[in-house]
C-alpha atoms as a PDB file:
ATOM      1  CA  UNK A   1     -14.742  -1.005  -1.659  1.00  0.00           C
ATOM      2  CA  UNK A   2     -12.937  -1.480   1.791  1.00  0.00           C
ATOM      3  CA  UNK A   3     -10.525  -3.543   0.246  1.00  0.00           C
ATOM      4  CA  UNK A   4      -9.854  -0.406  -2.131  1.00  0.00           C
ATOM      5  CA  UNK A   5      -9.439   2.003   0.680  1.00  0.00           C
ATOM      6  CA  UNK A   6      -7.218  -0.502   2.861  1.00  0.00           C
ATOM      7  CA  UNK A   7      -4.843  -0.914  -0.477  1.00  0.00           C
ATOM      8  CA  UNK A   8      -4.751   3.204  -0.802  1.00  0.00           C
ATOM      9  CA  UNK A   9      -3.712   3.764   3.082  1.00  0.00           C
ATOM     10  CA  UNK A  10      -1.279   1.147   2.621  1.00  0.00           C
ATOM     11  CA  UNK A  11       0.134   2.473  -0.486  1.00  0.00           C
ATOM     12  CA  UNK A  12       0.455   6.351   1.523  1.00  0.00           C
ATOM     13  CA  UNK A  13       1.855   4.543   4.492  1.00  0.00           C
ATOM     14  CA  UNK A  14       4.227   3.055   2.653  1.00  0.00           C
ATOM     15  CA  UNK A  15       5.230   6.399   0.539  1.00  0.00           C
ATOM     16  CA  UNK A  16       5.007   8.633   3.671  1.00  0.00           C
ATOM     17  CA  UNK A  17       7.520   6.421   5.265  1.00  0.00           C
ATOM     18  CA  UNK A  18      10.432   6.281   1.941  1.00  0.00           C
ATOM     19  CA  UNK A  19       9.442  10.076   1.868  1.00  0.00           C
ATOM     20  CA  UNK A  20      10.078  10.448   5.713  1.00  0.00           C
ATOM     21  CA  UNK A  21      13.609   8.508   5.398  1.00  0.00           C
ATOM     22  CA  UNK A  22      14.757  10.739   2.194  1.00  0.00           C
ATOM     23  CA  UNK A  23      14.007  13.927   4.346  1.00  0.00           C
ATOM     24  CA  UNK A  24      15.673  12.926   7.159  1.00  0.00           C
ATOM     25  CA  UNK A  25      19.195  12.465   4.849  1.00  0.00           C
ATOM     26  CA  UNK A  26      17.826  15.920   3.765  1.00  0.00           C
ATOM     27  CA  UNK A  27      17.741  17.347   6.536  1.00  0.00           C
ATOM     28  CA  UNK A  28      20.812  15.746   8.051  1.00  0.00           C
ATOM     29  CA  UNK A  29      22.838  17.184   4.949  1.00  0.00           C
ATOM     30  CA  UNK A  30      20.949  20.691   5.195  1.00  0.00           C
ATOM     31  CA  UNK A  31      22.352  21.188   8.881  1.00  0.00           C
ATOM     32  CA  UNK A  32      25.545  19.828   7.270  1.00  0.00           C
ATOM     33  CA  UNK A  33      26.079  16.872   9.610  1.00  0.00           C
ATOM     34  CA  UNK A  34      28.400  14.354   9.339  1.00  0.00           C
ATOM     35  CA  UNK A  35      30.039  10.885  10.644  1.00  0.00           C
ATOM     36  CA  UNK A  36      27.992   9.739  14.334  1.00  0.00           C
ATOM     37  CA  UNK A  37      26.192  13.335  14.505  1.00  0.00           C
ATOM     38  CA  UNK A  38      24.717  12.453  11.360  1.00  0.00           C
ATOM     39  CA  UNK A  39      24.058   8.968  11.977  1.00  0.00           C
ATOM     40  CA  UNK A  40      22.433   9.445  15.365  1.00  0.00           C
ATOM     41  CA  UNK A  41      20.067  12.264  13.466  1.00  0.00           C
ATOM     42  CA  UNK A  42      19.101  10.393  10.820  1.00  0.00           C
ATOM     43  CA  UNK A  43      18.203   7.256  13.151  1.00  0.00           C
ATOM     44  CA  UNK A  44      16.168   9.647  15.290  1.00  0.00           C
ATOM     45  CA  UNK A  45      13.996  11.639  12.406  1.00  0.00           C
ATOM     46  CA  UNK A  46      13.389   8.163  11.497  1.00  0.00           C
ATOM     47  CA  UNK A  47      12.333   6.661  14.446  1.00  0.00           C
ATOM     48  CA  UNK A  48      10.236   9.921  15.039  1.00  0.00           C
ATOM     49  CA  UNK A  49       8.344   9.435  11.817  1.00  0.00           C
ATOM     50  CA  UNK A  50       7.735   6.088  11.768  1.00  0.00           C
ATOM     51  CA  UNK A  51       6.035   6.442  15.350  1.00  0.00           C
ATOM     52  CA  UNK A  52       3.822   8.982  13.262  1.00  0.00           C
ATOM     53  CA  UNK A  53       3.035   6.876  10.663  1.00  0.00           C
ATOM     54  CA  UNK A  54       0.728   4.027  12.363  1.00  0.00           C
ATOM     55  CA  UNK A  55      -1.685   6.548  13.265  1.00  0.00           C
ATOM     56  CA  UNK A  56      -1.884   7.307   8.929  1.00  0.00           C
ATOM     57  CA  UNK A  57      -2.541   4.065   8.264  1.00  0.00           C
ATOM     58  CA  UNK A  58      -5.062   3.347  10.168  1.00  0.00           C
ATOM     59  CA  UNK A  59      -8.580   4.081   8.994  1.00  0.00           C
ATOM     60  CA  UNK A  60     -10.286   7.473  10.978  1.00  0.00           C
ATOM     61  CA  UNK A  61     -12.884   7.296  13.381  1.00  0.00           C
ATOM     62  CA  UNK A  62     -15.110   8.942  11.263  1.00  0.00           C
ATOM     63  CA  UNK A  63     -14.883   5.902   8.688  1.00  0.00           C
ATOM     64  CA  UNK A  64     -15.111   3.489  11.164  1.00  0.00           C
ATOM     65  CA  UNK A  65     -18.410   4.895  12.242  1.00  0.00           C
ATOM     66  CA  UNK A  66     -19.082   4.785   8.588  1.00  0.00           C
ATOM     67  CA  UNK A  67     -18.795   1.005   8.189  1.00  0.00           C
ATOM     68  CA  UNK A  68     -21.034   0.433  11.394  1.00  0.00           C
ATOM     69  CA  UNK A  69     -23.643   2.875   9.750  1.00  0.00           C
ATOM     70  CA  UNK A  70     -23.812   4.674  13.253  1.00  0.00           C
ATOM     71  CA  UNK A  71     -25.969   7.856  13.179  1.00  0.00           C
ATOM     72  CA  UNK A  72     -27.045  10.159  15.424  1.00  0.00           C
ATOM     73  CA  UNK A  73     -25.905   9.925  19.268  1.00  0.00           C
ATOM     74  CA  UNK A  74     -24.515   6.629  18.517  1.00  0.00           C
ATOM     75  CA  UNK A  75     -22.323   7.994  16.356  1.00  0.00           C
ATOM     76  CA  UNK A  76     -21.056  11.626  18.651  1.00  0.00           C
ATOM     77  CA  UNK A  77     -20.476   8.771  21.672  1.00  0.00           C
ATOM     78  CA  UNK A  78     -18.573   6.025  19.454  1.00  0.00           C
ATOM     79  CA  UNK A  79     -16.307   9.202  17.630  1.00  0.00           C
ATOM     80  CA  UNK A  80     -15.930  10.865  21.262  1.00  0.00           C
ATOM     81  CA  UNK A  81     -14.335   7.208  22.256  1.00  0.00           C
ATOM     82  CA  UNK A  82     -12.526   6.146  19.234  1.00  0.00           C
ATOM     83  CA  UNK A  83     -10.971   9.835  19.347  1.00  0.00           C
ATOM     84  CA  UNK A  84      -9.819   9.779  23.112  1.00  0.00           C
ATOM     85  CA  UNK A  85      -8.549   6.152  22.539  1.00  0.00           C
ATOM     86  CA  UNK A  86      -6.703   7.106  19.026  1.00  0.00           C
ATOM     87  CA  UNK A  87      -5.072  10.075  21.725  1.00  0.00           C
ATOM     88  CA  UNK A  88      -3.969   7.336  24.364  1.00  0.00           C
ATOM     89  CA  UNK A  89      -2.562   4.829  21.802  1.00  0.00           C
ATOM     90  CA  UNK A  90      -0.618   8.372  19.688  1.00  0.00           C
ATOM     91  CA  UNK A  91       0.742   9.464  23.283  1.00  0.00           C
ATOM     92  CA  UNK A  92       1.680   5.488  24.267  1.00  0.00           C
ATOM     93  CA  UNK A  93       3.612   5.200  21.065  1.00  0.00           C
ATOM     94  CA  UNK A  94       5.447   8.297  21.454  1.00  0.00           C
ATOM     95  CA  UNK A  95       6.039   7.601  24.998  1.00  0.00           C
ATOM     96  CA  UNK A  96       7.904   3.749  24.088  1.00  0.00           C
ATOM     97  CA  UNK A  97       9.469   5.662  21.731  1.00  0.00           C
ATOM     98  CA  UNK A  98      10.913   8.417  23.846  1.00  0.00           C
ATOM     99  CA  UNK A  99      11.780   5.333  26.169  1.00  0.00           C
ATOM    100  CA  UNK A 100      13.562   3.605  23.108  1.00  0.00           C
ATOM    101  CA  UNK A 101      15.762   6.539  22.236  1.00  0.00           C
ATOM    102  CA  UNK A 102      16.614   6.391  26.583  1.00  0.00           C
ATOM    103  CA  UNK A 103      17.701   3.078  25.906  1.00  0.00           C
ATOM    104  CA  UNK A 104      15.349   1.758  28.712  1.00  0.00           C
ATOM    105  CA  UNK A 105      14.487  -1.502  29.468  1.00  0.00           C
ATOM    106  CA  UNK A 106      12.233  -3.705  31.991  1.00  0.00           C
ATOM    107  CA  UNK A 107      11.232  -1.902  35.507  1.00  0.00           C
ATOM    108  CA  UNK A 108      13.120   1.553  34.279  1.00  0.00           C
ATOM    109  CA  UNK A 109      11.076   1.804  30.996  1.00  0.00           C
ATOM    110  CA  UNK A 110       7.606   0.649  32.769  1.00  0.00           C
ATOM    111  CA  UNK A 111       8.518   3.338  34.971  1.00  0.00           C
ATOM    112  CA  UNK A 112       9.072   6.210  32.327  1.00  0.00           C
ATOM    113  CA  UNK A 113       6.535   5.294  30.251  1.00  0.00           C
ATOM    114  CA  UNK A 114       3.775   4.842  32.939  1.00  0.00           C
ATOM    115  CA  UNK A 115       4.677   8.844  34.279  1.00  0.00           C
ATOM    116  CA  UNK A 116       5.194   9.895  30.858  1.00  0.00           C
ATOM    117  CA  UNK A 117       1.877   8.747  29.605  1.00  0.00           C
ATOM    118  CA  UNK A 118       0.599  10.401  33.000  1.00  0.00           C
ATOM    119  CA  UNK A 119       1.582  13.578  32.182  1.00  0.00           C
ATOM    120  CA  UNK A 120       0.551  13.851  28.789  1.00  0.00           C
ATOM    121  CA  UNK A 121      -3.123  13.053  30.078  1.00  0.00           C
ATOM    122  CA  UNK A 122      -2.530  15.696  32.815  1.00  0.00           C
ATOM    123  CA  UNK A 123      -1.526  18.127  29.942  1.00  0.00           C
ATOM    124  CA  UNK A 124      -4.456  17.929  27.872  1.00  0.00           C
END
């Protein structure tokens, strides 16, 4: 049965991602871009949904909890964790990310990504 719902995440990962790169042409040709404008889009929407897509493949906290047959106050203090820690890994990616598109590397990117993962906590 895991096995099963493993294979279908996979197989929406997968589709959400050739989905993701077909709207992105869309899109590109919708704002009628061309040439480096177009290219530099595209490569961005992509990039953009990509980072979205790891946290779609992996299974929810809920079914996690599930599969360790939590209950009770087990389960509220393992989904309050696996929640916060699903945040912190969403706002990591997107802050590498951000960093990626900057072109940062070594001490510069540590840099950005440490204060941009700061205030993102600070935010929420």
């Amino acid at each position: 049965m895991h096995k099963l719902i493993i294979a279908a995440l996979i197989a929406l990962f997968s589709a959400n991602v050739a989905f993701a790169e077909a709207g992105c042409e869309a899109k590109a040709a919708e704002k009628k871009l061309a040439g480096a404008a177009k290219n530099s889009f595209v490569k961005k929407c992509e990039a953009d949904a990509k980072a979205a897509a790891p946290a779609a493949e992996a299974p929810s906290c809920d079914a996690k909890a599930a599969e360790k047959k939590l209950a009770g106050a087990a389960k509220n203090s393992f989904l309050k964790k696996c929640e916060a820690d699903a945040k912190a890994a969403a706002g990591s990616a997107s802050c590498d990310a951000k960093a990626a598109e900057k072109k940062l590397a070594g001490a510069a990117k540590n840099s950005f990504v440490k204060k941009c993962e700061a205030d993102a906590t600070a935010v929420k």
